[in-house]
C-alpha atoms as a PDB file:
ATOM      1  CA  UNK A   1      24.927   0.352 -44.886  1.00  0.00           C
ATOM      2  CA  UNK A   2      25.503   1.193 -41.044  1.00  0.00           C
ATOM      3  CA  UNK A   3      21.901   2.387 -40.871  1.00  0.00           C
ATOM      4  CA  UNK A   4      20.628  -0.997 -41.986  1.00  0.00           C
ATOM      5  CA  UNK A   5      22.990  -2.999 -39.625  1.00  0.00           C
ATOM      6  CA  UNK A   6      21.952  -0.692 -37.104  1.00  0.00           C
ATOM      7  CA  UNK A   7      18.641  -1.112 -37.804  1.00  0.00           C
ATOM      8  CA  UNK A   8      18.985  -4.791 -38.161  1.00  0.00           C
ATOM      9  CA  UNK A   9      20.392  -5.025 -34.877  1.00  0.00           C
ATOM     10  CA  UNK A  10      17.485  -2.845 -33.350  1.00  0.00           C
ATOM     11  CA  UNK A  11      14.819  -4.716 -34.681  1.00  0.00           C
ATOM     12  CA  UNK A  12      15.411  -7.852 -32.327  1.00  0.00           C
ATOM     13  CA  UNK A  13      16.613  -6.609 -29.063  1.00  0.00           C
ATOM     14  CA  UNK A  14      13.012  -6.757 -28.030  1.00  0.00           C
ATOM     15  CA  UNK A  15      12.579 -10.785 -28.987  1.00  0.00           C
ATOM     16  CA  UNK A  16      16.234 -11.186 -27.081  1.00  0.00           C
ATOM     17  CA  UNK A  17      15.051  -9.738 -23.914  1.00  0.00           C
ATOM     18  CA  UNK A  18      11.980 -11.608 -23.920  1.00  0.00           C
ATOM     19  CA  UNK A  19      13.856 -14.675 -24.718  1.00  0.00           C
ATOM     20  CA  UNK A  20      16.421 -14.114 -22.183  1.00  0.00           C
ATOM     21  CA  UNK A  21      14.114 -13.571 -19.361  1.00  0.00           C
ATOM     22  CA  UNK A  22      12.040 -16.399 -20.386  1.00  0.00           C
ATOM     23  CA  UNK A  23      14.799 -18.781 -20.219  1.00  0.00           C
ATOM     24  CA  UNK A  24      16.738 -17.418 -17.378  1.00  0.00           C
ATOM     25  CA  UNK A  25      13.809 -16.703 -15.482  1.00  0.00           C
ATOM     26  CA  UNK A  26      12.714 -20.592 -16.017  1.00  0.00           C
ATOM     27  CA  UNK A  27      16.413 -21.390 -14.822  1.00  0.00           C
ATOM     28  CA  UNK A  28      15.869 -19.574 -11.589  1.00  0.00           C
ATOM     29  CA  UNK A  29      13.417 -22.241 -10.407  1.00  0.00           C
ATOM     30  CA  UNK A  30      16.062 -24.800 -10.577  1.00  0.00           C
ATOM     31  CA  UNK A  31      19.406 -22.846  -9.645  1.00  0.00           C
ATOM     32  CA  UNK A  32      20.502 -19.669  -7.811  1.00  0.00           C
ATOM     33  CA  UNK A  33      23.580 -19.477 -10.150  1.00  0.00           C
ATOM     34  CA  UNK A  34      23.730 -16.314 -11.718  1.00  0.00           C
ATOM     35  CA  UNK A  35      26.252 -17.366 -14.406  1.00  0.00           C
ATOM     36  CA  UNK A  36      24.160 -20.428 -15.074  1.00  0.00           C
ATOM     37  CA  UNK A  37      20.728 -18.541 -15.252  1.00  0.00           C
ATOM     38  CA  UNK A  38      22.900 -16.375 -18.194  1.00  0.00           C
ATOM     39  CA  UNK A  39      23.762 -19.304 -20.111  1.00  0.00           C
ATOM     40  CA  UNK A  40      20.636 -20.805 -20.073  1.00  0.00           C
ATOM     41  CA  UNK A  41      19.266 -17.511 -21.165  1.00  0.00           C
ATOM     42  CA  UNK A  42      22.136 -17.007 -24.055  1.00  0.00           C
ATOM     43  CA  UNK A  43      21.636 -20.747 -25.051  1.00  0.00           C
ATOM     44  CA  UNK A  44      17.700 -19.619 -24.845  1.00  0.00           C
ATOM     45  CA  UNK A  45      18.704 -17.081 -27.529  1.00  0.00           C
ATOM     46  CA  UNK A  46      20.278 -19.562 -29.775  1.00  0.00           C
ATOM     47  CA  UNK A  47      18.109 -22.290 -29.700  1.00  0.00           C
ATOM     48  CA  UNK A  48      15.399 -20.150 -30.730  1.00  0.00           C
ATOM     49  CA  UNK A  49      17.311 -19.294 -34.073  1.00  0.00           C
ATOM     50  CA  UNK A  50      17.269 -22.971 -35.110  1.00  0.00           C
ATOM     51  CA  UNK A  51      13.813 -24.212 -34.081  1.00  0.00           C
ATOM     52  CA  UNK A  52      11.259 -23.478 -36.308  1.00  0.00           C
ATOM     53  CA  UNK A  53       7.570 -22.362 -36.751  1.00  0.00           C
ATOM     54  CA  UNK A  54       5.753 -22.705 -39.372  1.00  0.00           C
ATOM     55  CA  UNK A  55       9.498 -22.714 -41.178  1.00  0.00           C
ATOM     56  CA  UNK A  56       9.973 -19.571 -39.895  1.00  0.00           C
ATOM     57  CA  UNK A  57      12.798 -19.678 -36.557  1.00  0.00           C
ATOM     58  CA  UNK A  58      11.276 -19.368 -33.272  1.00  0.00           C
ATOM     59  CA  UNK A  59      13.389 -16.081 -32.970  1.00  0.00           C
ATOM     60  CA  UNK A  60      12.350 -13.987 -35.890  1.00  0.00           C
ATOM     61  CA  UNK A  61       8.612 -15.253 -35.645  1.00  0.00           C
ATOM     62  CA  UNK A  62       9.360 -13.384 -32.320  1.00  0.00           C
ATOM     63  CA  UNK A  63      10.494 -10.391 -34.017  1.00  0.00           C
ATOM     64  CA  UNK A  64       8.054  -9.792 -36.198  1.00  0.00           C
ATOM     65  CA  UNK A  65       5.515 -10.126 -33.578  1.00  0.00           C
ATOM     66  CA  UNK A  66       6.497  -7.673 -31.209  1.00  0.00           C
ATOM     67  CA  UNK A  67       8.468  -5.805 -33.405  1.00  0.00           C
ATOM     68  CA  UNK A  68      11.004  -3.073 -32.039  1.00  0.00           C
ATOM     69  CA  UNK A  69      10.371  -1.640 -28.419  1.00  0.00           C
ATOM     70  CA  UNK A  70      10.694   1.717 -28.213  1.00  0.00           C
ATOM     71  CA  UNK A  71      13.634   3.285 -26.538  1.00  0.00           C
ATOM     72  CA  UNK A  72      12.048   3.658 -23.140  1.00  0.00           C
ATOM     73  CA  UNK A  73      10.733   0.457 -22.885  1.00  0.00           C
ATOM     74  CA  UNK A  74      13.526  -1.438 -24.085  1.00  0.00           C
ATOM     75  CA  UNK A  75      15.161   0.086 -21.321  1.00  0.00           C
ATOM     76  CA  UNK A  76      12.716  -1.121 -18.733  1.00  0.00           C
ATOM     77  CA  UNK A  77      12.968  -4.513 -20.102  1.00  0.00           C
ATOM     78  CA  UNK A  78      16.283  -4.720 -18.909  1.00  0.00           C
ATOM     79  CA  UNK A  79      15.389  -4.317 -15.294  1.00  0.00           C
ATOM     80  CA  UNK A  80      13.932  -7.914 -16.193  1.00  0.00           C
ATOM     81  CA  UNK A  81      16.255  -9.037 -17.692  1.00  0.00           C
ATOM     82  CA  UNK A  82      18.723  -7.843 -14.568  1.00  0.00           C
ATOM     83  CA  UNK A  83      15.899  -9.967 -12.653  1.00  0.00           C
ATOM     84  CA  UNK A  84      15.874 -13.328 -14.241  1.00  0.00           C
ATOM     85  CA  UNK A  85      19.879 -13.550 -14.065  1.00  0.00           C
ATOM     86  CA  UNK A  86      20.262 -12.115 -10.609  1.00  0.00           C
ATOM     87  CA  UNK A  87      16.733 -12.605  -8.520  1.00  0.00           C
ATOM     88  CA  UNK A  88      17.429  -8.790  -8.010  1.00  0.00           C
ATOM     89  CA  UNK A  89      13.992  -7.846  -6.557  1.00  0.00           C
ATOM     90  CA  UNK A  90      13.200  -3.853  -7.501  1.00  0.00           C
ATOM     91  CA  UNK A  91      10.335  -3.709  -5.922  1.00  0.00           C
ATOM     92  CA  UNK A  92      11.128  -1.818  -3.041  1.00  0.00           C
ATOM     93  CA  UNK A  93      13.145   1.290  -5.201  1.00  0.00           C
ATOM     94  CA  UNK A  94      11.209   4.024  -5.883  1.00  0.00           C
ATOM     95  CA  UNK A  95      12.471   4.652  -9.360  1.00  0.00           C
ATOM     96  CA  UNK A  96      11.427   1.519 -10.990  1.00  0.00           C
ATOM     97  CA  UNK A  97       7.785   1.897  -8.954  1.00  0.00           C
ATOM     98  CA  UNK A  98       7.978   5.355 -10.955  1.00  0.00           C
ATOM     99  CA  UNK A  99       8.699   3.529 -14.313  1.00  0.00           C
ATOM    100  CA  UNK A 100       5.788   1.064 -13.515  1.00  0.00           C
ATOM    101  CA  UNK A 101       3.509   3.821 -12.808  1.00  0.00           C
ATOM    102  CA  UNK A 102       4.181   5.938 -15.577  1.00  0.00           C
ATOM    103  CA  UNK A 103       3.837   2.616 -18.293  1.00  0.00           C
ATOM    104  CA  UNK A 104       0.550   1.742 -16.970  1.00  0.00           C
ATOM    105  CA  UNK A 105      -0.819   5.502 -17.129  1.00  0.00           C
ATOM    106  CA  UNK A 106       0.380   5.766 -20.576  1.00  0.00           C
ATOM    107  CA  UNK A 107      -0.702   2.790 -22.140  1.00  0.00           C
ATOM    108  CA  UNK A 108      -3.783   2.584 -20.226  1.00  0.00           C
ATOM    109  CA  UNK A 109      -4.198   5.722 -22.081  1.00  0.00           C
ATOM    110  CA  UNK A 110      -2.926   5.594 -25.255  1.00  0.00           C
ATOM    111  CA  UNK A 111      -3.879   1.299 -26.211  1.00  0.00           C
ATOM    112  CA  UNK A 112      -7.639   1.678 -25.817  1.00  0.00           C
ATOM    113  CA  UNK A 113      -8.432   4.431 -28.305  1.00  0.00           C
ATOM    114  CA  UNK A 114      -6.114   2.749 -30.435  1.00  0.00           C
ATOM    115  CA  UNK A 115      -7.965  -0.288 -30.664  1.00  0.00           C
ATOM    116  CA  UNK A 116     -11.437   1.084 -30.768  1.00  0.00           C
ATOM    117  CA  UNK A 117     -12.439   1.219 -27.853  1.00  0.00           C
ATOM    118  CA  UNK A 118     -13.053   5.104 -26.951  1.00  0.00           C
ATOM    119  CA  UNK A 119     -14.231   7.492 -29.160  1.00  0.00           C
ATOM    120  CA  UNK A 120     -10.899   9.371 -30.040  1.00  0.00           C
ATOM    121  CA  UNK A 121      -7.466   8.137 -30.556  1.00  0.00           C
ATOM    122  CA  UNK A 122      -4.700   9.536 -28.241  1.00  0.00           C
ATOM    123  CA  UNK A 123      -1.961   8.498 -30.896  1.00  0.00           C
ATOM    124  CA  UNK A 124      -2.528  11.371 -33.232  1.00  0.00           C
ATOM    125  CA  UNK A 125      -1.213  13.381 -30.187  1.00  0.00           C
ATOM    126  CA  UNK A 126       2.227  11.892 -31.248  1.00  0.00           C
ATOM    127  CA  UNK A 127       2.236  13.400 -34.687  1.00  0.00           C
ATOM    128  CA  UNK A 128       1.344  17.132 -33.705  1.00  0.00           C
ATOM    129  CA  UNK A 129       0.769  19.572 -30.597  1.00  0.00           C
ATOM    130  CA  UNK A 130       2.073  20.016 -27.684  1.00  0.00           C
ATOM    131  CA  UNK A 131       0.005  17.927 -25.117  1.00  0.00           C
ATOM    132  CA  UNK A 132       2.345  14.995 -25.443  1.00  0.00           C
ATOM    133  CA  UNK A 133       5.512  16.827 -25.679  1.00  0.00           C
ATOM    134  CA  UNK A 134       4.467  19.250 -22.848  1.00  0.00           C
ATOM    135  CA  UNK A 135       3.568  16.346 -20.845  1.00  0.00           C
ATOM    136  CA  UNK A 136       7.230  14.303 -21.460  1.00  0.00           C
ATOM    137  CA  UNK A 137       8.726  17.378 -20.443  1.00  0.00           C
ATOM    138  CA  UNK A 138       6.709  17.576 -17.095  1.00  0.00           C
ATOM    139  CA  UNK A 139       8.165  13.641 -16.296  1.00  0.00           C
ATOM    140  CA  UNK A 140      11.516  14.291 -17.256  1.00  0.00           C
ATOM    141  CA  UNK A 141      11.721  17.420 -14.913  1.00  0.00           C
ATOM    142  CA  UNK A 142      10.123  14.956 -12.135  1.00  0.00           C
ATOM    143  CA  UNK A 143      12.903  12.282 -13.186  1.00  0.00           C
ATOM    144  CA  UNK A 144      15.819  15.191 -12.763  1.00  0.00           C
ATOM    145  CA  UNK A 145      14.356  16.574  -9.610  1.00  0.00           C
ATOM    146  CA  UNK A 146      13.743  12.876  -7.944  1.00  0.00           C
ATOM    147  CA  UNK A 147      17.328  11.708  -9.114  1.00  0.00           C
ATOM    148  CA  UNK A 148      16.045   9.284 -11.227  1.00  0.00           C
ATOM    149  CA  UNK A 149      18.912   9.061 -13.458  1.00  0.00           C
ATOM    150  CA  UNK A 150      18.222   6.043 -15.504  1.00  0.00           C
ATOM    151  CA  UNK A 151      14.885   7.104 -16.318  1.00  0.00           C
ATOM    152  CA  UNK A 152      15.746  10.370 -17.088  1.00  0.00           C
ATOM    153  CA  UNK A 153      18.627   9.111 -19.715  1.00  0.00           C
ATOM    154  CA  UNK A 154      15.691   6.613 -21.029  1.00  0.00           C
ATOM    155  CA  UNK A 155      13.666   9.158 -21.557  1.00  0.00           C
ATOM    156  CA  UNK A 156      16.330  11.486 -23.297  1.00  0.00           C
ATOM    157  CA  UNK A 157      17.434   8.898 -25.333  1.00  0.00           C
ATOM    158  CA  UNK A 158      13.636   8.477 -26.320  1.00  0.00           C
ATOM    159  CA  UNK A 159      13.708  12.231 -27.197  1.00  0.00           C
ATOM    160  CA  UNK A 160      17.474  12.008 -28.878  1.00  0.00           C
ATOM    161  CA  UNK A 161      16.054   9.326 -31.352  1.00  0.00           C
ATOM    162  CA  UNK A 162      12.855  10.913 -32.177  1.00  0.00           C
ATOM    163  CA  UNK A 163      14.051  13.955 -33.371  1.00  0.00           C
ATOM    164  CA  UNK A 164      16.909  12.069 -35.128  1.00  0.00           C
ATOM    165  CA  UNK A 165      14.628   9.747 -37.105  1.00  0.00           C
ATOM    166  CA  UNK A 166      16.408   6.841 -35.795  1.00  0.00           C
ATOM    167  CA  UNK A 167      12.983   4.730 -36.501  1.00  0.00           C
ATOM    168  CA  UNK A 168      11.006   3.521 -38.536  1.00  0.00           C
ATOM    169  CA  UNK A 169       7.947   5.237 -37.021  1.00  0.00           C
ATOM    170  CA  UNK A 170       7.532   9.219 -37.075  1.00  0.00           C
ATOM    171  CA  UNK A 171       5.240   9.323 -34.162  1.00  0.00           C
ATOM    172  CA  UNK A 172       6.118  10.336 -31.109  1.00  0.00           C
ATOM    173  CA  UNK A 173       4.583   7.679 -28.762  1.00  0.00           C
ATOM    174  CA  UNK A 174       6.432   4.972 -30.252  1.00  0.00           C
ATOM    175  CA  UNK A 175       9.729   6.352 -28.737  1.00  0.00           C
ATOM    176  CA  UNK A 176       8.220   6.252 -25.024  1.00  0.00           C
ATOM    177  CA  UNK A 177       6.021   3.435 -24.943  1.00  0.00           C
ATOM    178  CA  UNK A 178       5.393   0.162 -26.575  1.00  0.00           C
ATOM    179  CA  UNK A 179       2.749  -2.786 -25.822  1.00  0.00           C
ATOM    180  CA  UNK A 180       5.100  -4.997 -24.035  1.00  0.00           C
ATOM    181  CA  UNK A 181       6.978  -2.377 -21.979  1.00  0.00           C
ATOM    182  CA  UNK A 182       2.869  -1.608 -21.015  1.00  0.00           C
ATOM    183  CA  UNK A 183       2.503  -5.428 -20.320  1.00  0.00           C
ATOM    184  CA  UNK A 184       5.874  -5.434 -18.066  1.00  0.00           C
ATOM    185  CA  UNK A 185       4.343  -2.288 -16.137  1.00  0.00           C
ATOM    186  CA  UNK A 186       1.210  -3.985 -15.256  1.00  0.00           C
ATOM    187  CA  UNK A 187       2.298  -7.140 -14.194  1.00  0.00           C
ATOM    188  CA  UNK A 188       4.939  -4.708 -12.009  1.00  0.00           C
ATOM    189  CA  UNK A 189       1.927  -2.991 -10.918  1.00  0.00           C
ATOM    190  CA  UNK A 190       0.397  -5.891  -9.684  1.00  0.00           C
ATOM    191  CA  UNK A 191       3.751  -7.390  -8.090  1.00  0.00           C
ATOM    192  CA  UNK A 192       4.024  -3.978  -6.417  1.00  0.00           C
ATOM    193  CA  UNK A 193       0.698  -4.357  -4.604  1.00  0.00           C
ATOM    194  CA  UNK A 194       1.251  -7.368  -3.865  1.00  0.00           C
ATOM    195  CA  UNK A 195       4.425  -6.590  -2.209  1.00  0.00           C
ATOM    196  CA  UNK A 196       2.717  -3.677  -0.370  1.00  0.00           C
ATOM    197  CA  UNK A 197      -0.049  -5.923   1.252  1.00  0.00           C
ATOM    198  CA  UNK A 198       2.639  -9.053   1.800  1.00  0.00           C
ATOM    199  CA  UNK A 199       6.000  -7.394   2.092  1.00  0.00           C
ATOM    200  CA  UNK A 200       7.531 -10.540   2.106  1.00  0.00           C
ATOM    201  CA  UNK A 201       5.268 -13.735   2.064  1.00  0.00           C
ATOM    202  CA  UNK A 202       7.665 -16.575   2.219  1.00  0.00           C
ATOM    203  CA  UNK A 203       9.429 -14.677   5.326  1.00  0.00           C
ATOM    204  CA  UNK A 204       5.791 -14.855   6.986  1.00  0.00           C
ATOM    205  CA  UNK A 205       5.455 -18.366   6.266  1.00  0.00           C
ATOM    206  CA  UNK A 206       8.706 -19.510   7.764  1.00  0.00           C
ATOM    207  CA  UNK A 207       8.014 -17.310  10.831  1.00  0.00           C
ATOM    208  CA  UNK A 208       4.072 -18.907  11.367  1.00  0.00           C
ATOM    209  CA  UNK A 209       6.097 -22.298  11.079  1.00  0.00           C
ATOM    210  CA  UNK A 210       8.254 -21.188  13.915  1.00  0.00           C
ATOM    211  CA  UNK A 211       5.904 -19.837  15.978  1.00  0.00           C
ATOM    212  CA  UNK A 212       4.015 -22.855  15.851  1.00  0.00           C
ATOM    213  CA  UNK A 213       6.898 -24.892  16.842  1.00  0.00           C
ATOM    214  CA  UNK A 214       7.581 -22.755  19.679  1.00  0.00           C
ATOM    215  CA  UNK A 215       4.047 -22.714  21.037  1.00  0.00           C
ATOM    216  CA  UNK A 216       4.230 -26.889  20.179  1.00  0.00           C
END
């Protein structure tokens, strides 16, 4: 009975996070209120259990969509979900650039064989060997020996629940990596270059401005 609550429970905290950030991240535009961005996102939540598609709710159509994120990645999501609430940017810290990194790597090589597109598929390695275990172990080291603490409890957690059976998949991937985590890492990606080539674009702006007004 636990098991099934537990599982219950499990099998939406992927459609609340995506939820949540939708609506609080939506909020941000209008107000730099964290405690209203939360509300908006909680309300988010609970409007999406009453409206209705295709008389299913908004909220489990969501559910059964993207199903449950694996351990790691649900993790990850809540750096975003951190984000829409509190603007935090995490850009700059080194640990989430790791985390962004290591999603894209792995889905870039895990999704495409998966759907057809290569010639072998790298999700067998999740069922049997050692290449995928061998290569977890090699991040988590990195994660100990960088102080990444956060990723290196994600990533342990991903492990503990594995080898538990505390899913309803027995492959190994599925507890490190999941398509929207992937998504998250490459829009991160992308934000991260961004940020590289424009540190900070809206400071640049209001110092052109300035300028301009002094040379006027």
């Amino acid at each position: 009975m636990i098991s099934q609550y537990l599982d219950f429970l499990l099998n939406r905290t992927g459609s609340t996070a995506l939820i949540f950030i939708a609506f609080a991240g939506l909020a941000a535009w209008f107000t730099a209120s964290t405690k209203l961005r939360i509300a908006i996102g909680l309300l988010g939540i609970l409007f999406s259990t009453f409206y209705e598609i295709s008389d299913e709710a908004v909220f489990e159509w969501l559910t059964s969509a993207v199903q449950r994120p694996s351990p790691t990645g649900f993790i990850f999501l809540i750096i975003f979900v951190i984000n829409a609430a509190t603007s935090h940017d995490f850009k700059p810290n080194s640990e989430f650039r790791f985390a962004a990194y290591t999603f894209s790597a792995a889905g870039l090589i895990l999704y495409p064989g998966a759907v057809g597109f290569l010639s072998f598929d790298p999700y067998v390695y999740g069922y049997s060997g050692y290449l995928l275990p061998s290569t977890i172990a090699v991040l988590l080291g990195y994660s100990i020996y960088k102080g990444y603490w956060i990723s290196t409890a994600a990533i342990n957690l991903g492990l503990c629940m594995y080898v538990l059976e505390m899913g309803p998949s027995l492959n190994f991937w599925d507890y490190m990596i999941d398509p929207i985590a992937w998504v998250f890492a490459i829009a991160s990606c992308i934000a991260i270059l961004i940020y590289w080539v424009v540190p900070n674009p809206f400071g640049r702006i209001r110092n052109i401005k300035i300028s301009q007004k002094q040379l006027s």
